[in-house]
C-alpha atoms as a PDB file:
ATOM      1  CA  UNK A   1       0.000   0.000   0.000  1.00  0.00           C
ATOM      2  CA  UNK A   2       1.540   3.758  -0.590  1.00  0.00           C
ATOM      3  CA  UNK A   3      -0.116   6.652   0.408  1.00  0.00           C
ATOM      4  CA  UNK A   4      -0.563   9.634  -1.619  1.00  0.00           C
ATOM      5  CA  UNK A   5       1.342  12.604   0.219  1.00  0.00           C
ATOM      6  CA  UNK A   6       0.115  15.520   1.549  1.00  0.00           C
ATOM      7  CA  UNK A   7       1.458  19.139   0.376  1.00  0.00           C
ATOM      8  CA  UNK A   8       3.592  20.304   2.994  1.00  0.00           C
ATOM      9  CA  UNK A   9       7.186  21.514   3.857  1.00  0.00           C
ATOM     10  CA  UNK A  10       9.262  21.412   6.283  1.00  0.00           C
ATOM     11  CA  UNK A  11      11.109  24.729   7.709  1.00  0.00           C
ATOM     12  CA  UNK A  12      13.621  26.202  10.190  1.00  0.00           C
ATOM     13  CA  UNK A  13      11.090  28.331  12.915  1.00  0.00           C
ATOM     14  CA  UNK A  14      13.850  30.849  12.253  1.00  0.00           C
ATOM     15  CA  UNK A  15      12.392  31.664   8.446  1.00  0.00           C
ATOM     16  CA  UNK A  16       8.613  31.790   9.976  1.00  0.00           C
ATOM     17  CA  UNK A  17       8.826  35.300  10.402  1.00  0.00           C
ATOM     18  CA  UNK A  18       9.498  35.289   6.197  1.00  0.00           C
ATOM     19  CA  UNK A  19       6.994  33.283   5.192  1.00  0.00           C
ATOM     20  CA  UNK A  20       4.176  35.741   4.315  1.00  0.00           C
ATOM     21  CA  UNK A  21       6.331  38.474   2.815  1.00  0.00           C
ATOM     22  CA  UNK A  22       4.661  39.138  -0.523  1.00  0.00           C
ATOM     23  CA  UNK A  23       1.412  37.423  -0.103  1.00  0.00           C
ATOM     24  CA  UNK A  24      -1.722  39.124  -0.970  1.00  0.00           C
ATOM     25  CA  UNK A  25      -4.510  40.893   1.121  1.00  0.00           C
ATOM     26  CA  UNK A  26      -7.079  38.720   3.197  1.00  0.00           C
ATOM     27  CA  UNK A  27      -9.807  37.939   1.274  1.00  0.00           C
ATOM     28  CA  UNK A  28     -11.991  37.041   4.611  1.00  0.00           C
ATOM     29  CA  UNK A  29     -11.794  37.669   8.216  1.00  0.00           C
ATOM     30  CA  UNK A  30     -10.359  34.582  10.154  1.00  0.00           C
ATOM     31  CA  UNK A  31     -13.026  32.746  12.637  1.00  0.00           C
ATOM     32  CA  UNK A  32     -11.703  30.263  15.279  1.00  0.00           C
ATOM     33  CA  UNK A  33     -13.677  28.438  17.933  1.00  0.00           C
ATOM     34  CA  UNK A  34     -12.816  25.773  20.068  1.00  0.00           C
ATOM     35  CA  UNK A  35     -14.876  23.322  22.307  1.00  0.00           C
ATOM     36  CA  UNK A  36     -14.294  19.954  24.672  1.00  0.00           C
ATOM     37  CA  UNK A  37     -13.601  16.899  22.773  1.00  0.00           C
ATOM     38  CA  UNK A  38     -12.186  13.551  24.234  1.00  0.00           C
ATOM     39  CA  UNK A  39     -10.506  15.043  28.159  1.00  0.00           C
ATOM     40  CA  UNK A  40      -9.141  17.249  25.594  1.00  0.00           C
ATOM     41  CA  UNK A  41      -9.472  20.602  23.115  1.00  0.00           C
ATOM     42  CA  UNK A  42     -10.691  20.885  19.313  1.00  0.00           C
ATOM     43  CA  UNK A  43      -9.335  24.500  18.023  1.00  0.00           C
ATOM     44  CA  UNK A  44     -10.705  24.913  14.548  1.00  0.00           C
ATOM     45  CA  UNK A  45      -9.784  28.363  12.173  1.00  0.00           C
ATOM     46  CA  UNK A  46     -11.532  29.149   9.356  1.00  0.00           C
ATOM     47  CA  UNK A  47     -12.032  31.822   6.814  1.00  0.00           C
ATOM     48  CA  UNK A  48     -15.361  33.078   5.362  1.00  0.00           C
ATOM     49  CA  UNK A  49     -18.799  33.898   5.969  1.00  0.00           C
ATOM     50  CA  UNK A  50     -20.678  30.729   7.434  1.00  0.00           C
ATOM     51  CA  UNK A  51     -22.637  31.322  11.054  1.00  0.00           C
ATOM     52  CA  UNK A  52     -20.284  30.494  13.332  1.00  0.00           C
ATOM     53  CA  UNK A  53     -22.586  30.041  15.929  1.00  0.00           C
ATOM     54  CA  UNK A  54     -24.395  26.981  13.510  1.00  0.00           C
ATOM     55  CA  UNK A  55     -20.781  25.554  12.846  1.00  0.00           C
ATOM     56  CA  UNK A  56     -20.415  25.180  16.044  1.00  0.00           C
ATOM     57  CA  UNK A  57     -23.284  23.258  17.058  1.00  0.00           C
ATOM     58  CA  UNK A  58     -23.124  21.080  14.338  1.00  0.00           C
ATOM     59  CA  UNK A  59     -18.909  20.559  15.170  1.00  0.00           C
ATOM     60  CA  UNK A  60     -19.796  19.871  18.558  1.00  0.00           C
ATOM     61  CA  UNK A  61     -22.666  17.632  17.900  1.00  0.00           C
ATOM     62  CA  UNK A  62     -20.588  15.227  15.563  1.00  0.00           C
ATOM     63  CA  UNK A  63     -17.756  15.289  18.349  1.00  0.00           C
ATOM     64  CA  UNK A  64     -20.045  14.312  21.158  1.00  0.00           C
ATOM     65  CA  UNK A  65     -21.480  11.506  18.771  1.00  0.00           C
ATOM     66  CA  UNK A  66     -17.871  10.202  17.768  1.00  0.00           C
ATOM     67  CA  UNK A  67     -17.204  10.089  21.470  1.00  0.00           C
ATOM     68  CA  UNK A  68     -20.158   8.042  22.451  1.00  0.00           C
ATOM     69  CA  UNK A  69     -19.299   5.680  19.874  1.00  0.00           C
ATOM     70  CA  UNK A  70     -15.322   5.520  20.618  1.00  0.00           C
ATOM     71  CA  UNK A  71     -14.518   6.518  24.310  1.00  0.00           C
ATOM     72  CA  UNK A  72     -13.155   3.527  25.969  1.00  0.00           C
ATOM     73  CA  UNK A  73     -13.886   5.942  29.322  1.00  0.00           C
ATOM     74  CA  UNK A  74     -17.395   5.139  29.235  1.00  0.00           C
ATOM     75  CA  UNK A  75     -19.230   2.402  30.473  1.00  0.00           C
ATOM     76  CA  UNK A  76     -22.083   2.930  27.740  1.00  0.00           C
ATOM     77  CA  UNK A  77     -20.087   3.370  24.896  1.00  0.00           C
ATOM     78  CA  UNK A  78     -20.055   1.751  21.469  1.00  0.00           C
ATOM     79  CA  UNK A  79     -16.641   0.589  21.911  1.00  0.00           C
ATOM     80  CA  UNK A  80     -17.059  -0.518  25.113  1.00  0.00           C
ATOM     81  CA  UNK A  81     -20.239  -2.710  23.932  1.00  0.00           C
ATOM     82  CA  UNK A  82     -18.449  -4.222  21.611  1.00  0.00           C
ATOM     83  CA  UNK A  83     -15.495  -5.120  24.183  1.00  0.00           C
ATOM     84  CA  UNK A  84     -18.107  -6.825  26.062  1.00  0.00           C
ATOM     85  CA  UNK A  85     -20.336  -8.703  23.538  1.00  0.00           C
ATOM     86  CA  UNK A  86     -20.835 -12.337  23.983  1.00  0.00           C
ATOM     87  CA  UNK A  87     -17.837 -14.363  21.968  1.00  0.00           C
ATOM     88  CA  UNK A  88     -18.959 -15.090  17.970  1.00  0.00           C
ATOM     89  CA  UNK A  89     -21.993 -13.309  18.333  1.00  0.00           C
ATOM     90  CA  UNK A  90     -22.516 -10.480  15.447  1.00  0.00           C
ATOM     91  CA  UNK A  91     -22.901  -7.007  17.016  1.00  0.00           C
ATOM     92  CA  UNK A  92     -24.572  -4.284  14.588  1.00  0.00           C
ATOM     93  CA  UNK A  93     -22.026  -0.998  15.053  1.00  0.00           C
ATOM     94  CA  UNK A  94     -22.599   2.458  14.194  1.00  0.00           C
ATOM     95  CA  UNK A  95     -21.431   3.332  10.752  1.00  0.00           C
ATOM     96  CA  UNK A  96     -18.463   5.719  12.277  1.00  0.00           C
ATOM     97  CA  UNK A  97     -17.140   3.406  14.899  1.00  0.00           C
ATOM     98  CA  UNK A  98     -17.369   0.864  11.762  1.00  0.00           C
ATOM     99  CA  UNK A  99     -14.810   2.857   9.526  1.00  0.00           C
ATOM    100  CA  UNK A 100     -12.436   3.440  12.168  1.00  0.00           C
ATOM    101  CA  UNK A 101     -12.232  -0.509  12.935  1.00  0.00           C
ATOM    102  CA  UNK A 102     -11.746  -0.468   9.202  1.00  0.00           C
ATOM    103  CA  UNK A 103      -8.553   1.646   9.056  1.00  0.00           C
ATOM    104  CA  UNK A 104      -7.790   0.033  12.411  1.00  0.00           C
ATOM    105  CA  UNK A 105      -7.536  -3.445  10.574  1.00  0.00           C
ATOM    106  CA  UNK A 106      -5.537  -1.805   7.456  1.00  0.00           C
ATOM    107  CA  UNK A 107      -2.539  -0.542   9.457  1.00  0.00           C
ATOM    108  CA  UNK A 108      -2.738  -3.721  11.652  1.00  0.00           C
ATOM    109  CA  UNK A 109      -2.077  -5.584   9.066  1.00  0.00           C
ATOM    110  CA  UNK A 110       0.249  -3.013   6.855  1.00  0.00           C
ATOM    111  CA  UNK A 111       2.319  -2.990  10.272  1.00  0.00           C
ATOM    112  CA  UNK A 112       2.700  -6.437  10.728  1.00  0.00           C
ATOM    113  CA  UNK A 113       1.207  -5.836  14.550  1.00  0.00           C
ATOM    114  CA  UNK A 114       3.056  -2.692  14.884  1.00  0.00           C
ATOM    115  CA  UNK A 115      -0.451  -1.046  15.543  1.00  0.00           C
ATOM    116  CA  UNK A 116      -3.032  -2.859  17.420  1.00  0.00           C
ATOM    117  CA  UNK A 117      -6.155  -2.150  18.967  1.00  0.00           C
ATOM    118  CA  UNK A 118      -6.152  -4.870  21.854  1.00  0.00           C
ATOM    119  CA  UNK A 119      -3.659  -3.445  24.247  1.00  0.00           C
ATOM    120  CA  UNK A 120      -6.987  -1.587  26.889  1.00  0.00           C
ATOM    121  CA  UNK A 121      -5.806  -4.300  29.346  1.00  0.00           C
ATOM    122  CA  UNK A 122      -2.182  -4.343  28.748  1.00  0.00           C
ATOM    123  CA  UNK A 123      -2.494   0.352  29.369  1.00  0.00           C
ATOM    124  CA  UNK A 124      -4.631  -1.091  32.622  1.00  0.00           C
ATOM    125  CA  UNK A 125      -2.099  -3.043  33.747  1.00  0.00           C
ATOM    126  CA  UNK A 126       0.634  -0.391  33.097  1.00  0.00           C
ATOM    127  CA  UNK A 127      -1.105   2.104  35.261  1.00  0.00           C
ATOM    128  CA  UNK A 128      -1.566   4.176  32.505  1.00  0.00           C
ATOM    129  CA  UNK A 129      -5.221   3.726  32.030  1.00  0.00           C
ATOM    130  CA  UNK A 130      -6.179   4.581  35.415  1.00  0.00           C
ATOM    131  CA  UNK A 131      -3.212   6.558  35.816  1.00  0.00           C
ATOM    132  CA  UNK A 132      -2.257   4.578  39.283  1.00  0.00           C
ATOM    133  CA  UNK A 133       0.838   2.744  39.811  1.00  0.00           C
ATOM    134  CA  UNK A 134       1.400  -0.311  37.719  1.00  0.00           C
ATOM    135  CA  UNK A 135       0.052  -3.628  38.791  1.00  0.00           C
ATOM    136  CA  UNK A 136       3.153  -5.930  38.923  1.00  0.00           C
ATOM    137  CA  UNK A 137       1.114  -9.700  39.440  1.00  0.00           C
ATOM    138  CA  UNK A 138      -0.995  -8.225  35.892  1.00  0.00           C
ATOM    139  CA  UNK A 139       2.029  -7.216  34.109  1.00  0.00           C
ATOM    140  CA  UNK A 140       4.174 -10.620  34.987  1.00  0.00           C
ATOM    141  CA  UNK A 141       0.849 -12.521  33.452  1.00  0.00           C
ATOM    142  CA  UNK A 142       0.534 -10.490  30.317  1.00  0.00           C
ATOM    143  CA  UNK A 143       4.162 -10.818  29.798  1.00  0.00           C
ATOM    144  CA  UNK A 144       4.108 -14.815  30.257  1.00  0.00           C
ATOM    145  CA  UNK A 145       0.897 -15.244  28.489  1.00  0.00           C
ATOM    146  CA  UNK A 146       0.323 -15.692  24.393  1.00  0.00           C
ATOM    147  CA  UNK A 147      -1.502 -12.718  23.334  1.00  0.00           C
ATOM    148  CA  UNK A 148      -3.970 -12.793  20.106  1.00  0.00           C
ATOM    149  CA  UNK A 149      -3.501 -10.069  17.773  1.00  0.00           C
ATOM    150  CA  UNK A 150      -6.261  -8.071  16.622  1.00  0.00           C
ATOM    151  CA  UNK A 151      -6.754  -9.409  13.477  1.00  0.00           C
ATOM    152  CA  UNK A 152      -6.993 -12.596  15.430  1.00  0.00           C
ATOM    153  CA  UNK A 153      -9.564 -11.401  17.925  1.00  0.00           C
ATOM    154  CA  UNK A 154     -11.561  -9.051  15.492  1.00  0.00           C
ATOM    155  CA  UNK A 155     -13.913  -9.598  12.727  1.00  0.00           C
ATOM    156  CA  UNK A 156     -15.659  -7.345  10.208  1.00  0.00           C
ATOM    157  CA  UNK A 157     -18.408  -7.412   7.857  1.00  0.00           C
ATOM    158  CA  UNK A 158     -18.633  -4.674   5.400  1.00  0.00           C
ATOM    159  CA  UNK A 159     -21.878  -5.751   3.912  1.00  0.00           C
ATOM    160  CA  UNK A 160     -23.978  -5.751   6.886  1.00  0.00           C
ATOM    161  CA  UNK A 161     -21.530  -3.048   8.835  1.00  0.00           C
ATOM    162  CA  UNK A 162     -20.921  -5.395  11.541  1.00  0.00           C
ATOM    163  CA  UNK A 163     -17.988  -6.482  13.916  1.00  0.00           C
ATOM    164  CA  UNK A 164     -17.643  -9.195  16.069  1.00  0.00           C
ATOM    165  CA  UNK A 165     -15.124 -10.578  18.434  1.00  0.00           C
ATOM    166  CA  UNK A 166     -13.825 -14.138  18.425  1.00  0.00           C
ATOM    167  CA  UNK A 167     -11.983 -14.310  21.800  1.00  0.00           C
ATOM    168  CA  UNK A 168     -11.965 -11.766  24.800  1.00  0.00           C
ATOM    169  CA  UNK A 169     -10.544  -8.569  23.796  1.00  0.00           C
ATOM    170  CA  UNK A 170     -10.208  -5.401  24.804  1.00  0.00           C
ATOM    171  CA  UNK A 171     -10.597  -2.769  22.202  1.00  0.00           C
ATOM    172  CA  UNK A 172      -8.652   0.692  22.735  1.00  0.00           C
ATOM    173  CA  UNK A 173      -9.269   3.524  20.057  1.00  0.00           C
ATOM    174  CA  UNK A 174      -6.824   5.981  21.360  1.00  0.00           C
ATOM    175  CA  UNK A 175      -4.363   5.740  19.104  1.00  0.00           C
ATOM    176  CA  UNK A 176      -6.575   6.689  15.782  1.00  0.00           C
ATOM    177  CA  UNK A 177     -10.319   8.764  17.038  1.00  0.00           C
ATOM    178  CA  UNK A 178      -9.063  11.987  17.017  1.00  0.00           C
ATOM    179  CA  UNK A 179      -7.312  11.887  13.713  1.00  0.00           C
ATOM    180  CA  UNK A 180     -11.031  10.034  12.641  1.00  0.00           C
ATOM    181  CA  UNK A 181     -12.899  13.073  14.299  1.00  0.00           C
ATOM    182  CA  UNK A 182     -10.606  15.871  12.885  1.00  0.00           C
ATOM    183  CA  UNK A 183     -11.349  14.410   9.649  1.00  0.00           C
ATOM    184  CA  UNK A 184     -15.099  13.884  10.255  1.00  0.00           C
ATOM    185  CA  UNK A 185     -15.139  17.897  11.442  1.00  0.00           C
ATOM    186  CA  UNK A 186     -13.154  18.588   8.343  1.00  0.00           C
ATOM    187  CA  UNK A 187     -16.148  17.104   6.404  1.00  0.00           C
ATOM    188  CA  UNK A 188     -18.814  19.185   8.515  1.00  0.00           C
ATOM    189  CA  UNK A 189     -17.154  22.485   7.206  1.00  0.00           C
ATOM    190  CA  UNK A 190     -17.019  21.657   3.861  1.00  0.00           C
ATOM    191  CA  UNK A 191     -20.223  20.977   3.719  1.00  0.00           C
ATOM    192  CA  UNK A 192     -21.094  24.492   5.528  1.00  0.00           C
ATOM    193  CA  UNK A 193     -19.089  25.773   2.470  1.00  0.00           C
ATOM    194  CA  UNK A 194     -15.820  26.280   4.147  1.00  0.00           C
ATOM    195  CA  UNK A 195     -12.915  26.301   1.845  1.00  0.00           C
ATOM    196  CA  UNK A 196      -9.780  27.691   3.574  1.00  0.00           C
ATOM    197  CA  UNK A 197      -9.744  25.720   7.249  1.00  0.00           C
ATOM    198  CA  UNK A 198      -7.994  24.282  10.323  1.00  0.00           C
ATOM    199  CA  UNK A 199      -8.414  21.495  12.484  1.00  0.00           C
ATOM    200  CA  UNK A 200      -6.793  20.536  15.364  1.00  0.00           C
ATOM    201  CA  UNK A 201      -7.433  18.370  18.592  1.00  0.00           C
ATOM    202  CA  UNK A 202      -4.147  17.668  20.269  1.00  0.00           C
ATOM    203  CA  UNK A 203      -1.354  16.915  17.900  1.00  0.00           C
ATOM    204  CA  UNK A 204      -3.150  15.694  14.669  1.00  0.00           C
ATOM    205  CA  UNK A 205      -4.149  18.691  12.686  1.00  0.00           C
ATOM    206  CA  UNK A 206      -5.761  18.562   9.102  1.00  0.00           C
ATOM    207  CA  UNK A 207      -5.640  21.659   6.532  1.00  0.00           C
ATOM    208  CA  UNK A 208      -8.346  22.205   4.291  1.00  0.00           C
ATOM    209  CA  UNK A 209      -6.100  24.207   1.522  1.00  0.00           C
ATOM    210  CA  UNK A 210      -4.327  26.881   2.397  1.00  0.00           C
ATOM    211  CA  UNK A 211      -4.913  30.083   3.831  1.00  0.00           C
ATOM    212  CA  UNK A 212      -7.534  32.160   2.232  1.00  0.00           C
ATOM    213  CA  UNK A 213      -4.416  34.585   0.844  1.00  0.00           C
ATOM    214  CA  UNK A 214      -2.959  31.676  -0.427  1.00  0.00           C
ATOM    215  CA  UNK A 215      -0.299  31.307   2.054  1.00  0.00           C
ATOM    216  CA  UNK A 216       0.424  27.937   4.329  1.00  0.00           C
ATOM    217  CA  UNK A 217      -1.231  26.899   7.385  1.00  0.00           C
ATOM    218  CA  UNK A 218       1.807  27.370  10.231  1.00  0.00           C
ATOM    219  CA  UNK A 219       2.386  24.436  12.526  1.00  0.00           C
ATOM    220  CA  UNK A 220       5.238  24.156  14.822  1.00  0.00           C
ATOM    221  CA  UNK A 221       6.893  20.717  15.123  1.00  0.00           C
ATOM    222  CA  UNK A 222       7.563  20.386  19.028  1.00  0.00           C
ATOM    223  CA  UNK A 223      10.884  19.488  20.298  1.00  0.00           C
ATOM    224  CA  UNK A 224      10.886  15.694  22.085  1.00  0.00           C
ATOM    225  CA  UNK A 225      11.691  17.158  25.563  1.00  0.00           C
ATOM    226  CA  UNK A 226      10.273  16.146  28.633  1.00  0.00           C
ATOM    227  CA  UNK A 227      11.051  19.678  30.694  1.00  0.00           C
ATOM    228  CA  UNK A 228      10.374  22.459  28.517  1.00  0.00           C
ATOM    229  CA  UNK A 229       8.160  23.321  25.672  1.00  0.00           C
ATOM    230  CA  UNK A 230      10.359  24.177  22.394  1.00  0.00           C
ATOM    231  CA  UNK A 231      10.021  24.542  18.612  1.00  0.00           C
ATOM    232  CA  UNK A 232      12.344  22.208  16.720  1.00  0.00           C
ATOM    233  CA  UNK A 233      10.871  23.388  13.141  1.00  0.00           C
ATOM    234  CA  UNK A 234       7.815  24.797  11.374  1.00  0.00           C
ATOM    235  CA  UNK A 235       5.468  22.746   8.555  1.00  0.00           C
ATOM    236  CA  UNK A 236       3.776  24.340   5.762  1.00  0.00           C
ATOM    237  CA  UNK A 237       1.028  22.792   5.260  1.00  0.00           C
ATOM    238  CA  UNK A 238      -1.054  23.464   2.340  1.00  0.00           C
ATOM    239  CA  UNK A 239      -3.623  20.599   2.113  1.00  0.00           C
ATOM    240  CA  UNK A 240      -3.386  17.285   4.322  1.00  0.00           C
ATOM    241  CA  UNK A 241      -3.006  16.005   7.387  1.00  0.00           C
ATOM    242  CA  UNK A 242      -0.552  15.628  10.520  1.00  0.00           C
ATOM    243  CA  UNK A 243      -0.350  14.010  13.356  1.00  0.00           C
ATOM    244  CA  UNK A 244       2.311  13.848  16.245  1.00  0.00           C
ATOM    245  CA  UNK A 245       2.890  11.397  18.841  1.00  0.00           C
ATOM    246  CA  UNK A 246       5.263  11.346  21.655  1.00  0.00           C
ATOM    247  CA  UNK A 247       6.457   9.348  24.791  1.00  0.00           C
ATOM    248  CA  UNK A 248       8.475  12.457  26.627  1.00  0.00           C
ATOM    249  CA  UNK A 249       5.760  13.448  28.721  1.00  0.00           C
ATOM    250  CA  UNK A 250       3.846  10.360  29.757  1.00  0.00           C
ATOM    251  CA  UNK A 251       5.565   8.131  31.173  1.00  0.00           C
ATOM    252  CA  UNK A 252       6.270   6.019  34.567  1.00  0.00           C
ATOM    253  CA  UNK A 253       9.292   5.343  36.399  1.00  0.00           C
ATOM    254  CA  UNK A 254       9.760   1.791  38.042  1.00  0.00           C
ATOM    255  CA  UNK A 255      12.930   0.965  40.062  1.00  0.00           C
ATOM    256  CA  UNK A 256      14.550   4.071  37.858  1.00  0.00           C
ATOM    257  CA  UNK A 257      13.540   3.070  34.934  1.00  0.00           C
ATOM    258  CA  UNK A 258      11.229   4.893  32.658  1.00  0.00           C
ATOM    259  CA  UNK A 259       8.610   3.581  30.909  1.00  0.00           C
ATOM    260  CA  UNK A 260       6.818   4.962  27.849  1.00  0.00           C
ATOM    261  CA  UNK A 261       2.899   5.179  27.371  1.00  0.00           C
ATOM    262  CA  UNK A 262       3.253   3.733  24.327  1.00  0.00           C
ATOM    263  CA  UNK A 263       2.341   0.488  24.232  1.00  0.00           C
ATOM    264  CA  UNK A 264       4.070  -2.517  22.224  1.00  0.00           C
ATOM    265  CA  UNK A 265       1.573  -4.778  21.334  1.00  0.00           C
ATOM    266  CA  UNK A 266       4.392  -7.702  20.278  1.00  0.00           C
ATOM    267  CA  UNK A 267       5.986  -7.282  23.615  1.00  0.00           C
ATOM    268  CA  UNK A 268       2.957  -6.609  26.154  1.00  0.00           C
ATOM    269  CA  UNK A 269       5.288  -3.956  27.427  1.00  0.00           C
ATOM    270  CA  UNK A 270       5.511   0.215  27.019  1.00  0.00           C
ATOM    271  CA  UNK A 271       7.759   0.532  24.052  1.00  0.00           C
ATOM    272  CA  UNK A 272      11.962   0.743  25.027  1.00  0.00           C
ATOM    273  CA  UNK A 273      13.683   1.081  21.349  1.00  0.00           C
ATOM    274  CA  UNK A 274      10.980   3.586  19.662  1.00  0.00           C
ATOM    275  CA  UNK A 275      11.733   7.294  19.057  1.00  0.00           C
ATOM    276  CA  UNK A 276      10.687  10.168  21.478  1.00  0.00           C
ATOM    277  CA  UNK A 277       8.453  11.213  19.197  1.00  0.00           C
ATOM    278  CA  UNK A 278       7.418  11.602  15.634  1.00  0.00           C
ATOM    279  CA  UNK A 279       5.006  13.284  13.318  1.00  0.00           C
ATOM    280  CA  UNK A 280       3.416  11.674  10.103  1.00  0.00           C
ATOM    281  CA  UNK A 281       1.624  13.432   6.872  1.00  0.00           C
ATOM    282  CA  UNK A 282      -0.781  11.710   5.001  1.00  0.00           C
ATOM    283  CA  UNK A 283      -3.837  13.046   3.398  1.00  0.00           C
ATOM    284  CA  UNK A 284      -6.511  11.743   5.818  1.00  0.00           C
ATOM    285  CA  UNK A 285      -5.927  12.089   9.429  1.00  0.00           C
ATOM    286  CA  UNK A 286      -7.202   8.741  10.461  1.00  0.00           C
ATOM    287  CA  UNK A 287      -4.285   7.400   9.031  1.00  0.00           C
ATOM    288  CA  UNK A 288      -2.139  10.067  10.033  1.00  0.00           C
ATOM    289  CA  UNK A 289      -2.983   9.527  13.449  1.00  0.00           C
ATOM    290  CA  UNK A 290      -2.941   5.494  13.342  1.00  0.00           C
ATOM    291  CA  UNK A 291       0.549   5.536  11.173  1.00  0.00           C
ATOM    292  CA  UNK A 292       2.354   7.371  14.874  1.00  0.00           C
ATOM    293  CA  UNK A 293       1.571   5.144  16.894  1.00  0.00           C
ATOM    294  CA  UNK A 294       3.165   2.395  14.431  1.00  0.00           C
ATOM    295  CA  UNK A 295       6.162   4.500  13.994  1.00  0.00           C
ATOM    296  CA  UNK A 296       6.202   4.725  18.043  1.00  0.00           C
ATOM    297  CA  UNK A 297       6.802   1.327  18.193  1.00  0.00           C
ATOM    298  CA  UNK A 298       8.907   0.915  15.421  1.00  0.00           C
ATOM    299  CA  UNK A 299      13.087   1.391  16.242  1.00  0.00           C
ATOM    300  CA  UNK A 300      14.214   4.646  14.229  1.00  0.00           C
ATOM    301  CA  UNK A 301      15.829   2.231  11.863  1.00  0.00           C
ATOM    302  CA  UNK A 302      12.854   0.167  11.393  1.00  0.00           C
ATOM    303  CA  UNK A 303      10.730   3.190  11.146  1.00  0.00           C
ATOM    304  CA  UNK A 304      12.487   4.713   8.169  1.00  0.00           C
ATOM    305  CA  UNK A 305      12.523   1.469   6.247  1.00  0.00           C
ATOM    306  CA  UNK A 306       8.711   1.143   6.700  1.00  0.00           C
ATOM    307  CA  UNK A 307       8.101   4.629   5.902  1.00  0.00           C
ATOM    308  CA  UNK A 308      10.507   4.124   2.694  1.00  0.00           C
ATOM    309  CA  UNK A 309       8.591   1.103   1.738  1.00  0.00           C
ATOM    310  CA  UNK A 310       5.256   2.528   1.785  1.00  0.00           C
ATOM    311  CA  UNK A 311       5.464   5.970   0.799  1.00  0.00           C
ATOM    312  CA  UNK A 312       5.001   7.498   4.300  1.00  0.00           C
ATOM    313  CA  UNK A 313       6.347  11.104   4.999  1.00  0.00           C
ATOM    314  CA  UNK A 314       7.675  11.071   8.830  1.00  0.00           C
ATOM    315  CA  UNK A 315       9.642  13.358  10.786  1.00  0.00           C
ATOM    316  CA  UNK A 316      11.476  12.514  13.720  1.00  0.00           C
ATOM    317  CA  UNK A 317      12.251  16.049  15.425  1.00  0.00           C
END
């Protein structure tokens, strides 16, 4: 599989201050908004004359649905009724939470395992899910136990948009719904008629063209540093998506030794050999977001091949 690349480049944060010499006159005033979205923050900019106050609503209301669907923080989810469905048995899903397990399955397999959704019980048992100290007598088991992949515990049918499991699982979607919802938001402006946008929740961003002068969207690439928020570089970002994922700020330390957030589904451990962080361009966001996490757990070295074999723009800062 190779992706079609996004239209972007990469430049020094020193030249930022260059970038717009030249460029014409806004054409329309720039709107932003921002709302609550997943324990986190959606920031969206746009330019044009669409009711904010309707774009808004309608924003909000697709976020709050994608979140009922995909939170594995509540009880009642979608997600979480899937996790808990009786073994074999068919379970009709929503047609959202259905295209996510769709991508979910792609970059499994793409990956080779590098990316997998059953790892809820292995973040549990971490201490990261709860965010509580990590439960040594559930670590030693998952570490000494086989563990089915996803593909192994996971079924889909396309036909009748339905998913079932075929062994216990537990289903996380952290590491690909927000790149899914900034692209579903994405979709909720264009249809408002919004040509010239921005969407963001955390670090996976999508541009809808460029700015309405015809300049680049301006997004800083953060520095992998666990003290001190820096700039390493700046992306130009025309028309795509990015998305940025990083172990330098979440993280345990056991006996003096850290250990990432990052889970490595092969291992049933937090990830020791991947980069601090990275950032991936791809045209959709879903995949943007999903592609991190597999170059999280990939070794630099590994990383770069995968990304060479497949067409993948990544950048480790």
């Amino acid at each position: 599989m190779n992706f079609k690349p996004c239209a972007y480049r990469l430049t020094s944060i020193f030249t930022r201050s260059n970038l717009r010499e030249g460029s014409n006159k806004l054409s329309f005033d720039l709107h932003t908004f921002c709302g609550p979205t997943m324990a986190t923050t959606y920031h969206i900019s746009f330019y044009g004359d669409a009711d904010g106050a309707e774009l808004q609503r309608q924003v909000q209301t697709e976020l709050d649905i994608i979140e009922q669907e995909m939170s594995n923080w509540r009880a009642t989810s979608d997600i979480m009724r899937l996790n808990q469905a009786p073994i074999g048995l068919w379970q009709t899903i929503p047609n959202r939470l259905f295209d996510v397990l769709s991508v979910a399955q792609d970059v499994h397999i793409l990956s080779q395992g590098a990316f997998d959704l059953n790892v809820n019980d292995l973040l549990s048992a971490w201490g990261f899910r709860q965010n509580r100290i990590p439960n040594e007598t559930l670590i030693n088991t998952h570490l000494t136990k086989a563990r089915l992949t996803q593909a192994q515990v996971l079924e889909l049918n396309a036909d009748l948009k339905q998913a079932r499991l075929l062994a216990p699982a537990a289903l996380d979607l952290s590491g690909i719904a927000k790149g899914y919802a900034v692209d579903q938001v994405a979709k909720v402006l264009m249809a408002f008629g919004v040509t010239h946008a921005l969407v963001a929740i955390d670090g996976e961003i999508r541009a809808i063209n460029g700015q309405a002068d015809g300049s680049p969207w301006h997004i800083g690439v953060e520095t992998a540093h666990d003290t001190e928020r820096s700039i390493t570089g700046m992306l130009e970002l025309v028309d795509g998506s990015v998305a940025s994922s990083g172990n330098y700020r979440h993280f345990h330390m056991i006996n003096a030794q850290r250990f990432a957030h990052t889970m490595n589904p092969r291992t049933a451990a937090p990830v020791q050999a991947g980069p601090a962080a990275v950032t991936v361009l791809h045209q959709d966001c879903v995949y943007a977001d999903a592609l991190a996490t597999v170059f999280m757990v990939l070794d630099h070295a590994s990383g770069q091949r995968f990304a060479a074999q497949h067409g993948i723009d990544v950048i480790y800062p």
